[in-house]
N, C-alpha and C. Protein backbone atom coordinates (compact mmCIF):
# COMPACT_ATOMS: atom_id res chain seq x y z
N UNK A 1 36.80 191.91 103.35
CA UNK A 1 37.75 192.71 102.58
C UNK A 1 39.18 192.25 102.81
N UNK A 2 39.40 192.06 104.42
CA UNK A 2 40.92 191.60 104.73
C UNK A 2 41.48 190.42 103.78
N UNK A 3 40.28 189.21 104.06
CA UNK A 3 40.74 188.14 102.83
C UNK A 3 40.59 188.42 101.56
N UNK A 4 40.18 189.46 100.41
CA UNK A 4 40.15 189.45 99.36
C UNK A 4 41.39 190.26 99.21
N UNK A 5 41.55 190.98 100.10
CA UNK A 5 43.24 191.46 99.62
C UNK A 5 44.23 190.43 100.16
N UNK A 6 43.98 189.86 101.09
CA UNK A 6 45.34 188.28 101.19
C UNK A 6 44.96 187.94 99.79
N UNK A 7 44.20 187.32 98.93
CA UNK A 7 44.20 186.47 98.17
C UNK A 7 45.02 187.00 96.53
N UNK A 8 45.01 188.34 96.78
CA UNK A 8 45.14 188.96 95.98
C UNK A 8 47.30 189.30 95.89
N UNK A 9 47.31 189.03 96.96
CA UNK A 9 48.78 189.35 97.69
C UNK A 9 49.77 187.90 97.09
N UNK A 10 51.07 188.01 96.82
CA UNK A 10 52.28 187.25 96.92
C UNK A 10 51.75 186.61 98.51
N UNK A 11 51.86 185.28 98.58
CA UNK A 11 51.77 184.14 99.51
C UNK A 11 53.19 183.88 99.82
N UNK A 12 53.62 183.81 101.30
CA UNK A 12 54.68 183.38 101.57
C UNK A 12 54.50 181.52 102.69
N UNK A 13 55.13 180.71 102.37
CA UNK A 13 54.99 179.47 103.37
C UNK A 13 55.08 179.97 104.42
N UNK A 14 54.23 179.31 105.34
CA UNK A 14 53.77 179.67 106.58
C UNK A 14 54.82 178.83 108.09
N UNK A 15 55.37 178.19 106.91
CA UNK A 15 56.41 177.02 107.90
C UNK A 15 57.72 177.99 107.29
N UNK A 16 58.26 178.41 106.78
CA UNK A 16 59.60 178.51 106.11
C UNK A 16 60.06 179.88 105.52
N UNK A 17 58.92 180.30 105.46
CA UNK A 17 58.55 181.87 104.47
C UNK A 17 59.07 181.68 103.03
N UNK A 18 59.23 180.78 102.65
CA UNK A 18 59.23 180.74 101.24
C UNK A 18 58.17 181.18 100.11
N UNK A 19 58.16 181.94 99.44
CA UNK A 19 57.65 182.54 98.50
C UNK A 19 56.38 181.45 97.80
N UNK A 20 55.56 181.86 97.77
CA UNK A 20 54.69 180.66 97.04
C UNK A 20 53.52 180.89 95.86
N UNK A 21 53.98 182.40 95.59
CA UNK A 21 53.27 183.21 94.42
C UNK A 21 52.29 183.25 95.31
N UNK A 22 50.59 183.09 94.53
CA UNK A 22 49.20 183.35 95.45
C UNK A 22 48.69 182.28 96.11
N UNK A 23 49.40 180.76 96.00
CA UNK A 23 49.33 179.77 96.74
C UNK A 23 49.28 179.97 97.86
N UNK A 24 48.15 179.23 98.78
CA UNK A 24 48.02 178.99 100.36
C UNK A 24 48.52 177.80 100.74
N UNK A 25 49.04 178.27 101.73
CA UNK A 25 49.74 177.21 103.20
C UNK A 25 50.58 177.18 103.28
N UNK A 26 51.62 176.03 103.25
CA UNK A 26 52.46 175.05 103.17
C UNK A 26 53.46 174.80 101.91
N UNK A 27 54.38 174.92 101.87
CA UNK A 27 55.29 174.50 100.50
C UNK A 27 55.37 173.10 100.99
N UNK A 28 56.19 172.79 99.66
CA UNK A 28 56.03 170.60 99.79
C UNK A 28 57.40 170.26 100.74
N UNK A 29 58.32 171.19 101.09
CA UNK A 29 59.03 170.52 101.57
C UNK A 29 58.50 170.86 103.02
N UNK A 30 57.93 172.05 103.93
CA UNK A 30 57.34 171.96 105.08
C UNK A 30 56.00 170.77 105.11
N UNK A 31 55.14 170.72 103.84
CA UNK A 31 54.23 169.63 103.93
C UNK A 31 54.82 168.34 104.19
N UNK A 32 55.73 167.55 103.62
CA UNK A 32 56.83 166.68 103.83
C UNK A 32 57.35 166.57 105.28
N UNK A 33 57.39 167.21 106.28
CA UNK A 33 57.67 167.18 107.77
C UNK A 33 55.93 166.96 108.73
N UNK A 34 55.18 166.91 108.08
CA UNK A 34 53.90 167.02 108.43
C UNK A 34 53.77 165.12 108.82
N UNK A 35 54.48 164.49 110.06
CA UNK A 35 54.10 163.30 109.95
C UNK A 35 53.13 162.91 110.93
N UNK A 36 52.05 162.32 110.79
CA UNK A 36 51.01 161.98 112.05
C UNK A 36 51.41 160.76 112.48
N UNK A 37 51.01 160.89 114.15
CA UNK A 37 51.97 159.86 114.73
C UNK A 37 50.87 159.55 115.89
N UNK A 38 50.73 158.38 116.00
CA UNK A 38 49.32 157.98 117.44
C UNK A 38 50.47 157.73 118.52
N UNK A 39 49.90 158.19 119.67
CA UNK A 39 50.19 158.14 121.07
C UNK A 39 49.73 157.18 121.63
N UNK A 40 49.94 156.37 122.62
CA UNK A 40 49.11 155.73 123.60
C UNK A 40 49.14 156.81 124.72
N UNK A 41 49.94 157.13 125.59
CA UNK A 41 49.95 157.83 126.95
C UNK A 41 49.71 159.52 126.52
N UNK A 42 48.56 159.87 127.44
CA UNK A 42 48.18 160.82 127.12
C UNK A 42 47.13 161.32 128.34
N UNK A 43 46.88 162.31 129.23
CA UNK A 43 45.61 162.37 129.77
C UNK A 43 44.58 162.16 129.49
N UNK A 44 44.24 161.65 128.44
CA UNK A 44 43.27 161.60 128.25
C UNK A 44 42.34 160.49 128.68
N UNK A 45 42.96 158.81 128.21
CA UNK A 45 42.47 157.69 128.36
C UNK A 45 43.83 156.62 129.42
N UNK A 46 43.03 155.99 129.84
CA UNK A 46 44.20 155.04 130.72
C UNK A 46 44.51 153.86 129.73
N UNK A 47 43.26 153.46 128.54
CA UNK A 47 44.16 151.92 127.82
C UNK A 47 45.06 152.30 127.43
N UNK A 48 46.11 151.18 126.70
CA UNK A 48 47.08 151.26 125.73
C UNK A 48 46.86 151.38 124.63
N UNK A 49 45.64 151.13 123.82
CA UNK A 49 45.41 151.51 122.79
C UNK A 49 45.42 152.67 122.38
N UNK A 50 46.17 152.94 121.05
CA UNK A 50 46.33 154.36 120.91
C UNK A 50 44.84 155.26 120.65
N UNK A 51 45.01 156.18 120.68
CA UNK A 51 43.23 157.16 120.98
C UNK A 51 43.93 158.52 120.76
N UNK A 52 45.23 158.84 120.28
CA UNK A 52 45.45 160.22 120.06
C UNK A 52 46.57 160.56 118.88
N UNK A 53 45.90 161.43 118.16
CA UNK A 53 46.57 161.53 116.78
C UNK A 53 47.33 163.02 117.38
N UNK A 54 48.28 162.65 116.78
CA UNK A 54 48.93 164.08 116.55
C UNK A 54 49.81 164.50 115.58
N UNK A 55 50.22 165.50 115.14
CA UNK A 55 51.34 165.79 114.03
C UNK A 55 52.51 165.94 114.78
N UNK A 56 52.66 165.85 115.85
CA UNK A 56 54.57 166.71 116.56
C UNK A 56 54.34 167.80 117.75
N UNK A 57 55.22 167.67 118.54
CA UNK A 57 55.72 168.86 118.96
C UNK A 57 55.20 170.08 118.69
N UNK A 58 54.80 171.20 119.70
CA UNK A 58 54.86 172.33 119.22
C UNK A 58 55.54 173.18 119.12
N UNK A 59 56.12 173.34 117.89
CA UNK A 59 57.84 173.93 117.86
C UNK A 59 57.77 174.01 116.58
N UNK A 60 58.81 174.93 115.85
CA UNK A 60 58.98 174.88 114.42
C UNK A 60 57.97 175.30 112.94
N UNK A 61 58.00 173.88 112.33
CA UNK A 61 57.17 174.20 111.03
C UNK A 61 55.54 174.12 111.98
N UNK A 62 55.14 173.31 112.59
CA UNK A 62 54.02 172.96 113.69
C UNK A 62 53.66 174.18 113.79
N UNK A 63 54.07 174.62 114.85
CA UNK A 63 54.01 175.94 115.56
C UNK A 63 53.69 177.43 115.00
N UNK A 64 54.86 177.50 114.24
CA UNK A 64 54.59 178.84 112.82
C UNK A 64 53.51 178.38 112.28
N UNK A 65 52.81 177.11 111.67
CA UNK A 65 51.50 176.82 111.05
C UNK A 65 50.59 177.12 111.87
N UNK A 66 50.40 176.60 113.29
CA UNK A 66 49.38 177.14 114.12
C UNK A 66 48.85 177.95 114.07
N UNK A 67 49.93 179.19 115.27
CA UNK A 67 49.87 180.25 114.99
C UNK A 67 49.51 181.38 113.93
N UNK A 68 49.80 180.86 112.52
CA UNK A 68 49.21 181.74 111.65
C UNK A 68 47.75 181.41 111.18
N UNK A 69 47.19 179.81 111.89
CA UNK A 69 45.69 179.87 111.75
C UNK A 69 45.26 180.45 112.45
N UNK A 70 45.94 180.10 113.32
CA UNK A 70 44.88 181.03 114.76
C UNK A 70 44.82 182.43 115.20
N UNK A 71 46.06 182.82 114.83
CA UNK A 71 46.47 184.36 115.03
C UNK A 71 46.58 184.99 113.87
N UNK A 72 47.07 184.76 112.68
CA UNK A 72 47.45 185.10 111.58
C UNK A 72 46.28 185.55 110.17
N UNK A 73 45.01 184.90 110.79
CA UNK A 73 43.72 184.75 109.97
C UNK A 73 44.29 184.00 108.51
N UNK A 74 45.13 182.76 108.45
CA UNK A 74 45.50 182.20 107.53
C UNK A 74 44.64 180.94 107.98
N UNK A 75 43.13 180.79 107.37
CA UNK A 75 41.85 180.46 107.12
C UNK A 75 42.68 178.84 106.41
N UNK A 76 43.15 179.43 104.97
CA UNK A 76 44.04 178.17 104.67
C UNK A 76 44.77 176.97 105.04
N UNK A 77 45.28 177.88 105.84
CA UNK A 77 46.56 176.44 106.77
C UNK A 77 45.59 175.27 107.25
N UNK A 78 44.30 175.47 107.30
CA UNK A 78 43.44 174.15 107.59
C UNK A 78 43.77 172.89 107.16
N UNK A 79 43.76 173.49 105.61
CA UNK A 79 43.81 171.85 104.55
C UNK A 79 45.22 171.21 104.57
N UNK A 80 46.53 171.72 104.70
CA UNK A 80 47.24 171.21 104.73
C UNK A 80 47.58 170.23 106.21
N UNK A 81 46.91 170.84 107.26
CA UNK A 81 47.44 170.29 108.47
C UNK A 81 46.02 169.81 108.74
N UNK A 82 44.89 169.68 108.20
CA UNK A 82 43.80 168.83 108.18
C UNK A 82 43.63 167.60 107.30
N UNK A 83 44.59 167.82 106.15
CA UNK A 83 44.57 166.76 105.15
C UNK A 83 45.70 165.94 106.21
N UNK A 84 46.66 166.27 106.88
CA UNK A 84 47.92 165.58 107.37
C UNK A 84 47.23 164.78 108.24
N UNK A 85 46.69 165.14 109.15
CA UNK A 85 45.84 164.24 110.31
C UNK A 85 45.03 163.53 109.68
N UNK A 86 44.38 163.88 108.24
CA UNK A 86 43.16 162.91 108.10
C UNK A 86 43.60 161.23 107.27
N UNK A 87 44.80 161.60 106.91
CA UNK A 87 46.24 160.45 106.64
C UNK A 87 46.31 160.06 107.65
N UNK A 88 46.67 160.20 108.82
CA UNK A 88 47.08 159.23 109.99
C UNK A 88 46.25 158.68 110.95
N UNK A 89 44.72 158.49 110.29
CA UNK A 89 43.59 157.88 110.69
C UNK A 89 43.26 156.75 110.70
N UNK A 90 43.36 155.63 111.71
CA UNK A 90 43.56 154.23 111.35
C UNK A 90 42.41 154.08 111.09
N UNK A 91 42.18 153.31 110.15
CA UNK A 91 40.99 152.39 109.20
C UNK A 91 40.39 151.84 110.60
N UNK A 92 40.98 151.13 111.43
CA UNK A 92 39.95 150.60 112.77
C UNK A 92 39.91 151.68 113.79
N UNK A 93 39.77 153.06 113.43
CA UNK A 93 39.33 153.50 114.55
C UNK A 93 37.67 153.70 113.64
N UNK A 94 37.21 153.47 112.68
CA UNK A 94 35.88 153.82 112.35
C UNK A 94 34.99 155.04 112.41
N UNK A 95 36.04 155.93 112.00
CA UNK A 95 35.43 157.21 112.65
C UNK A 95 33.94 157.71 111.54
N UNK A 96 32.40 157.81 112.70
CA UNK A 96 31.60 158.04 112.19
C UNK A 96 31.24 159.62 112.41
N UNK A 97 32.02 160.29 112.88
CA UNK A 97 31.44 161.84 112.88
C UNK A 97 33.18 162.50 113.44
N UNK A 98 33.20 163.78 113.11
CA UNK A 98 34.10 164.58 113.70
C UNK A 98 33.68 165.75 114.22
N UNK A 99 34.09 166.21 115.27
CA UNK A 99 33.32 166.77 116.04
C UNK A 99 35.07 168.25 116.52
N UNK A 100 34.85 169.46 116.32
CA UNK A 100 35.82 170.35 117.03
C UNK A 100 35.52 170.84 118.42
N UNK A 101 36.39 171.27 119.05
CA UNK A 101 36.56 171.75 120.89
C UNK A 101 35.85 173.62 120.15
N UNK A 102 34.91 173.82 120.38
CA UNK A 102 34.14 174.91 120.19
C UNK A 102 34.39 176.13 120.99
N UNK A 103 34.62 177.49 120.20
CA UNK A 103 35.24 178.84 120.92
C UNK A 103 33.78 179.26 121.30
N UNK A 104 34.11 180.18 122.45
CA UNK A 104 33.10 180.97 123.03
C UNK A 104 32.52 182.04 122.13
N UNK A 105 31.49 182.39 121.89
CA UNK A 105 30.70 183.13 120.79
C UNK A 105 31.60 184.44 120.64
N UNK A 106 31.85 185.23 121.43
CA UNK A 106 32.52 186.44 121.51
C UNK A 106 34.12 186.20 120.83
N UNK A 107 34.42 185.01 121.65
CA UNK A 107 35.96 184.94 121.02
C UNK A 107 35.89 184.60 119.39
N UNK A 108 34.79 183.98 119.20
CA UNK A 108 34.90 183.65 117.44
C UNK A 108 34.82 184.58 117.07
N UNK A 109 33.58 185.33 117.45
CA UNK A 109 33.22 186.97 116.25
C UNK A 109 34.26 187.66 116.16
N UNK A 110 35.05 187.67 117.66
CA UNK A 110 36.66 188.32 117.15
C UNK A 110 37.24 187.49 116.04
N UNK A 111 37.62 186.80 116.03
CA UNK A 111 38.74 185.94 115.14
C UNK A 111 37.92 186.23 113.81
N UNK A 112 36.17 185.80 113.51
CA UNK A 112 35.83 185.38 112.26
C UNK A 112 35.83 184.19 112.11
N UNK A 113 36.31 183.18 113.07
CA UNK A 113 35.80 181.65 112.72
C UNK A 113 37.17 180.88 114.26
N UNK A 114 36.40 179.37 114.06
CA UNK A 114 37.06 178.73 114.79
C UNK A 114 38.13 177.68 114.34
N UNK A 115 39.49 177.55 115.03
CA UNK A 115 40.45 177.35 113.75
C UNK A 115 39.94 175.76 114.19
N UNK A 116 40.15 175.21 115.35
CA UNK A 116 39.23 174.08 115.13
C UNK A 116 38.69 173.03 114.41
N UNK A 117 37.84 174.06 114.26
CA UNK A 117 36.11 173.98 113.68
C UNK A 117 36.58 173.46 111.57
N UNK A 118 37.38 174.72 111.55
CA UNK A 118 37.91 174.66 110.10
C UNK A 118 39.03 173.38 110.27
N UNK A 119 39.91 172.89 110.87
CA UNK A 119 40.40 171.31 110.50
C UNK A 119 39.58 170.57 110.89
N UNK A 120 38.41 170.47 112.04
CA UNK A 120 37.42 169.15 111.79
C UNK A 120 36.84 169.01 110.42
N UNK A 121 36.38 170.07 110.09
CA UNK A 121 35.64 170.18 108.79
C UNK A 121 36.21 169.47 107.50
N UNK A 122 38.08 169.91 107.83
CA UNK A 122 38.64 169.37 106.55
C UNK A 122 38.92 167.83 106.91
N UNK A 123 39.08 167.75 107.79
CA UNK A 123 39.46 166.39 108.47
C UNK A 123 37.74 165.43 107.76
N UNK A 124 36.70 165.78 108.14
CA UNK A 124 35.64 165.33 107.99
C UNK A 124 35.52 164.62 106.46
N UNK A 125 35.80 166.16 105.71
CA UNK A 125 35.93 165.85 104.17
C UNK A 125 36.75 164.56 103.68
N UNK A 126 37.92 164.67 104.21
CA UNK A 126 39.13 163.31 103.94
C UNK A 126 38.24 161.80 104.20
N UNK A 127 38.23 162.27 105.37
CA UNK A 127 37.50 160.98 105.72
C UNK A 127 36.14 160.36 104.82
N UNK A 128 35.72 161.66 104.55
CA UNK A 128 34.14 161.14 103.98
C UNK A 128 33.25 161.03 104.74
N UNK A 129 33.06 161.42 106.33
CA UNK A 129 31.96 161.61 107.16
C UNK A 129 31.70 163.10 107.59
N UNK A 130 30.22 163.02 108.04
CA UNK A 130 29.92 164.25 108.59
C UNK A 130 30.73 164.61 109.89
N UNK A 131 30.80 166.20 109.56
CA UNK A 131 31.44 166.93 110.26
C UNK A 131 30.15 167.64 111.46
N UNK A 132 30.12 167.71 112.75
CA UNK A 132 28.84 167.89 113.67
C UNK A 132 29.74 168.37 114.87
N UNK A 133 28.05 169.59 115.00
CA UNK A 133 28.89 170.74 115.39
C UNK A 133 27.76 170.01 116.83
N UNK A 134 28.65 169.27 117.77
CA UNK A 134 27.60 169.06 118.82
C UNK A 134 27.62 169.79 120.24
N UNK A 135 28.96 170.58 120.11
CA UNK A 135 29.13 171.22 121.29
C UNK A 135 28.91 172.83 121.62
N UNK A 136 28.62 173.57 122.48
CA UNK A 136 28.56 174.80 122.57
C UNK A 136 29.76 175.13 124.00
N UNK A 137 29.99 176.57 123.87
CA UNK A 137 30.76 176.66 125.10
C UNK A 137 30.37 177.30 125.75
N UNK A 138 29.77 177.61 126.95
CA UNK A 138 28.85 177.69 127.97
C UNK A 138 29.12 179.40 128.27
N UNK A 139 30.78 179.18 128.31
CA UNK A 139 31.03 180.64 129.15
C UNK A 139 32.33 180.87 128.41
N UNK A 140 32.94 182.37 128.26
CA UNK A 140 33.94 183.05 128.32
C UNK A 140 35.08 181.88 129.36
N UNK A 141 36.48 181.72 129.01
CA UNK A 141 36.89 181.17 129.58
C UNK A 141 38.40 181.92 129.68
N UNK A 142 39.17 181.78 130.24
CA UNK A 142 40.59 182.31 130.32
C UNK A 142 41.74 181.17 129.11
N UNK A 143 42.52 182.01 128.49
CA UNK A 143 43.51 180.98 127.55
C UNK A 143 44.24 180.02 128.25
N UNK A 144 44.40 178.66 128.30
CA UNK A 144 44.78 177.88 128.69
C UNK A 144 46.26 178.10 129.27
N UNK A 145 47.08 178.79 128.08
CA UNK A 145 48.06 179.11 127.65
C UNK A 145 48.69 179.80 129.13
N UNK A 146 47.97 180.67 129.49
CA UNK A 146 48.13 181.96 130.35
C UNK A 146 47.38 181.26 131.99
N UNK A 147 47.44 180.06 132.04
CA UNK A 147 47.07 179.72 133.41
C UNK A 147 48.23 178.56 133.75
N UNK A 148 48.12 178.30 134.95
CA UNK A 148 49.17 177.11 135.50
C UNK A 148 48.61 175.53 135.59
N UNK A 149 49.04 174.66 134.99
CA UNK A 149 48.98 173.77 134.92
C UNK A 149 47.59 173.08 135.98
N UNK A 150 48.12 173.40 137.01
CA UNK A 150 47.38 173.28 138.04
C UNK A 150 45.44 173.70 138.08
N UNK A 151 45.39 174.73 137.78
CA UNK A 151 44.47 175.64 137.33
C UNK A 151 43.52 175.29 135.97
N UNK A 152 44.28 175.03 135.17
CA UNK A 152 43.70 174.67 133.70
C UNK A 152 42.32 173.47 134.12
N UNK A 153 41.93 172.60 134.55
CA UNK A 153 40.54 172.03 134.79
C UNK A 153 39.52 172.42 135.76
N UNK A 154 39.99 173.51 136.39
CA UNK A 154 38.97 174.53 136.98
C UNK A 154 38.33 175.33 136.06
N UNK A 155 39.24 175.95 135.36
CA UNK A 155 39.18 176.75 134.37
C UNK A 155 38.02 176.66 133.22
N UNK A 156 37.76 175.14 133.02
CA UNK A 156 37.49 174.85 132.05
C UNK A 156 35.92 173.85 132.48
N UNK A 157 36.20 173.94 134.21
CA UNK A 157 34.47 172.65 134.45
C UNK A 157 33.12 173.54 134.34
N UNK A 158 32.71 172.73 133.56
CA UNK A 158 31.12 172.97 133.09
C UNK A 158 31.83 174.04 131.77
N UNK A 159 32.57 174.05 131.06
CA UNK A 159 32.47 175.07 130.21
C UNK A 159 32.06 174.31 128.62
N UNK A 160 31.59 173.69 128.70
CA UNK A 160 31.43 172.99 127.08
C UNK A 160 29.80 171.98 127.52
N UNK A 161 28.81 172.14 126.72
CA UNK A 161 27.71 171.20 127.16
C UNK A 161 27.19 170.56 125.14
N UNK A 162 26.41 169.54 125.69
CA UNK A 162 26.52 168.86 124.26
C UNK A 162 25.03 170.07 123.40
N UNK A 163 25.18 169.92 122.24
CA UNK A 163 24.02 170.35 122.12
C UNK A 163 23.38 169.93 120.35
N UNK A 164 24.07 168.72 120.64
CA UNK A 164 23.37 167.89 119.82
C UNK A 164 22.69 166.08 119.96
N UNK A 165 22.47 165.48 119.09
CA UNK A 165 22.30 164.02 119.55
C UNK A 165 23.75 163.07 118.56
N UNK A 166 23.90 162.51 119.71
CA UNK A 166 25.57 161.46 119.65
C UNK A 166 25.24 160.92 118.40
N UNK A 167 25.92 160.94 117.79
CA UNK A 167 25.50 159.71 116.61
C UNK A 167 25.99 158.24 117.09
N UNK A 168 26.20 156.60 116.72
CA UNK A 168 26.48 155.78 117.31
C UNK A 168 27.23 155.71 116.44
N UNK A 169 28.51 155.04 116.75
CA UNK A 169 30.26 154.63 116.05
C UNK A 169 31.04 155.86 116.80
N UNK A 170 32.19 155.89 116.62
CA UNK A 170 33.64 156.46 117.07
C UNK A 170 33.36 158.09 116.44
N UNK A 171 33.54 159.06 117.41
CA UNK A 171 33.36 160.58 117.42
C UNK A 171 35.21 160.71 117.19
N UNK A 172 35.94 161.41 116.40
CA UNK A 172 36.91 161.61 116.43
C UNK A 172 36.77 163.34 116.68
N UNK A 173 36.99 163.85 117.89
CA UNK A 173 37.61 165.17 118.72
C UNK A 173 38.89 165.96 118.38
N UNK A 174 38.52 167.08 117.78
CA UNK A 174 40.05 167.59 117.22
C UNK A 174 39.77 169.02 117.86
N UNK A 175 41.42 169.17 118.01
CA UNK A 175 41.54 170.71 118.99
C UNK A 175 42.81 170.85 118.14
N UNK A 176 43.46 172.27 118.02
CA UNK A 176 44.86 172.41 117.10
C UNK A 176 45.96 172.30 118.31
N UNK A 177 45.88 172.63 119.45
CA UNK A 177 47.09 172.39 120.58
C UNK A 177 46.28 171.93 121.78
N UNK A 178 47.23 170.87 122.27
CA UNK A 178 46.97 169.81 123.06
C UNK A 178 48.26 170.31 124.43
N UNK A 179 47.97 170.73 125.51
CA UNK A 179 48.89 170.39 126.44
C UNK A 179 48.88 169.87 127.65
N UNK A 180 47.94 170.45 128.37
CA UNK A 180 47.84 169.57 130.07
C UNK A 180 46.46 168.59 129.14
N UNK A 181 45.48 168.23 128.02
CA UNK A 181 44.71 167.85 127.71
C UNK A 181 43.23 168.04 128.62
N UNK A 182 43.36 169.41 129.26
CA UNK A 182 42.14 169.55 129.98
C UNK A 182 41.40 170.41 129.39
N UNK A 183 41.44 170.77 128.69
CA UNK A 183 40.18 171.52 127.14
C UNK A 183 39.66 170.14 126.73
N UNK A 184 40.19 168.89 126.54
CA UNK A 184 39.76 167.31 125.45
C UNK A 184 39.24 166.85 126.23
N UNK A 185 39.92 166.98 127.84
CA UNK A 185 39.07 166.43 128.78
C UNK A 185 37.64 166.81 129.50
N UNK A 186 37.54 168.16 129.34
CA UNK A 186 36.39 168.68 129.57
C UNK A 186 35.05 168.44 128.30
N UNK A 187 35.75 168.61 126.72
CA UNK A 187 34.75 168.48 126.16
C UNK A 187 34.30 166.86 126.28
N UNK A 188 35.24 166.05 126.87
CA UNK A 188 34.71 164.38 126.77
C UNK A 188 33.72 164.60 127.72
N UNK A 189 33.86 165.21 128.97
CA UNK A 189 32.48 165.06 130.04
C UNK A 189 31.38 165.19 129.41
N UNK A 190 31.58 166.40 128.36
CA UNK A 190 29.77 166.94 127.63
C UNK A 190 29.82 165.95 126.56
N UNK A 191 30.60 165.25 125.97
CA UNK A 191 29.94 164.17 125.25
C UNK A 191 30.14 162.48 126.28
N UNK A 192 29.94 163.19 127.43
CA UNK A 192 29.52 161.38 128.02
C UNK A 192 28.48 160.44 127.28
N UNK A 193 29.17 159.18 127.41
CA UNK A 193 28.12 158.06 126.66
C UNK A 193 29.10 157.91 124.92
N UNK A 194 30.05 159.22 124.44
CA UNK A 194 30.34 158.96 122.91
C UNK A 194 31.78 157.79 123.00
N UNK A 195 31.79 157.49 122.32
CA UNK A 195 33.24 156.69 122.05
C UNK A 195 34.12 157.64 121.42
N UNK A 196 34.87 157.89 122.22
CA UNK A 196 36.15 158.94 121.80
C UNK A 196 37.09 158.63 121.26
N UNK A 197 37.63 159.29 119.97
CA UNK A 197 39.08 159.27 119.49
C UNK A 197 39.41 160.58 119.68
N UNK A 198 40.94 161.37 119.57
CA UNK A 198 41.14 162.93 119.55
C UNK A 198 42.18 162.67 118.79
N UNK A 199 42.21 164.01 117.72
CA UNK A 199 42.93 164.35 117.11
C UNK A 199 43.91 165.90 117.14
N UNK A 200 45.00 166.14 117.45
CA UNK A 200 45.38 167.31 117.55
C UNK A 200 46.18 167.65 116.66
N UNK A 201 46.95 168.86 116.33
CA UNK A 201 47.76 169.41 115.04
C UNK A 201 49.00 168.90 116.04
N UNK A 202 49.20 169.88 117.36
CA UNK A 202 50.69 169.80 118.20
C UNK A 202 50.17 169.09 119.35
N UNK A 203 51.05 168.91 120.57
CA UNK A 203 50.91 168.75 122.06
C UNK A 203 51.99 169.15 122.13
């Protein structure tokens, strides 16, 4: 019911609050700041080769977009900041599956979905490969957000196990915020053996 009356409602940009009649997401000039940019240095991997997509900073148009997927139940904001990442996908990383960092069963049924889950999916589409749901999350976990740096890979060991079969070629890993990278790093343990790329909205 909640979403058939959003849809039904004046849409405001989610980066800017600009008015957007019943249009979802993004107006073109916040889409226009949407630039994906690869990292080399990152917790995640020690080569120099880059292995991490991201859109920016979490701050600003970023940030207000997040937030209203994740908190906001703006279901929408996927495609715009899933189509953005699926642009800054190098042709040689070969990505044969996309795969999201998976919420704990309880925390989804709250929300109604995983915001995740919804940019791998769109990410998947761009690309033209399957989207595979190979991970589960073991246990209830504490928000990353709300622990100390320090703390965050305790937090998080043994909490993700695979629960599918790897496909062979490059798994591209997407989470919407990236910060100590010990949520990316934990789900890489449960896909040991995959060839990893990650993709994030912020860090």
């Amino acid at each position: 019911m909640l979403n058939f009356l959003r849809a039904l409602l004046p849409r405001a940009c989610a980066g800017c609050g600009a008015q957007l009649g019943r249009e979802a997401g993004l107006c073109a000039a916040c889409r226009a700041q949407l630039h994906p940019q690869l990292e080399r240095h990152s917790p995640l991997q020690a080569e120099t080769e880059p292995h991490l997509l991201t859109l920016g900073r979490y701050k600003g148009v970023l940030r207000r977009s997040v937030r209203a997927l994740k908190y906001g139940g703006a279901r929408e904001m996927a495609r715009p900041l899933g189509q953005a990442l699926a642009a800054g996908v190098p042709a040689e990383w070969q990505i044969a599956a996309v795969v999201a960092v998976p919420l704990h069963g309880r925390r989804q049924r709250e929300r109604g979905y995983n915001q995740a889950e919804l940019l791998a999916q769109e990410i998947a589409a761009q690309l033209g490969v399957p989207y595979l749901s190979l991970l589960t999350r073991t246990r209830a976990t504490e928000q990353q957000a709300k622990r100390h740096a320090s703390e965050r890979a305790g937090n998080l060991k043994g909490a993700f196990r695979l629960s599918g079969t790897l496909p062979s070629g490059t798994v591209l890993l997407v989470d919407d915020v990236m910060t100590t990278g010990a949520t990316l790093l934990a789900c890489k343990e449960a896909l040991a053996g995959a060839k990893l790329k990650y993709a994030v909205v912020a860090r």
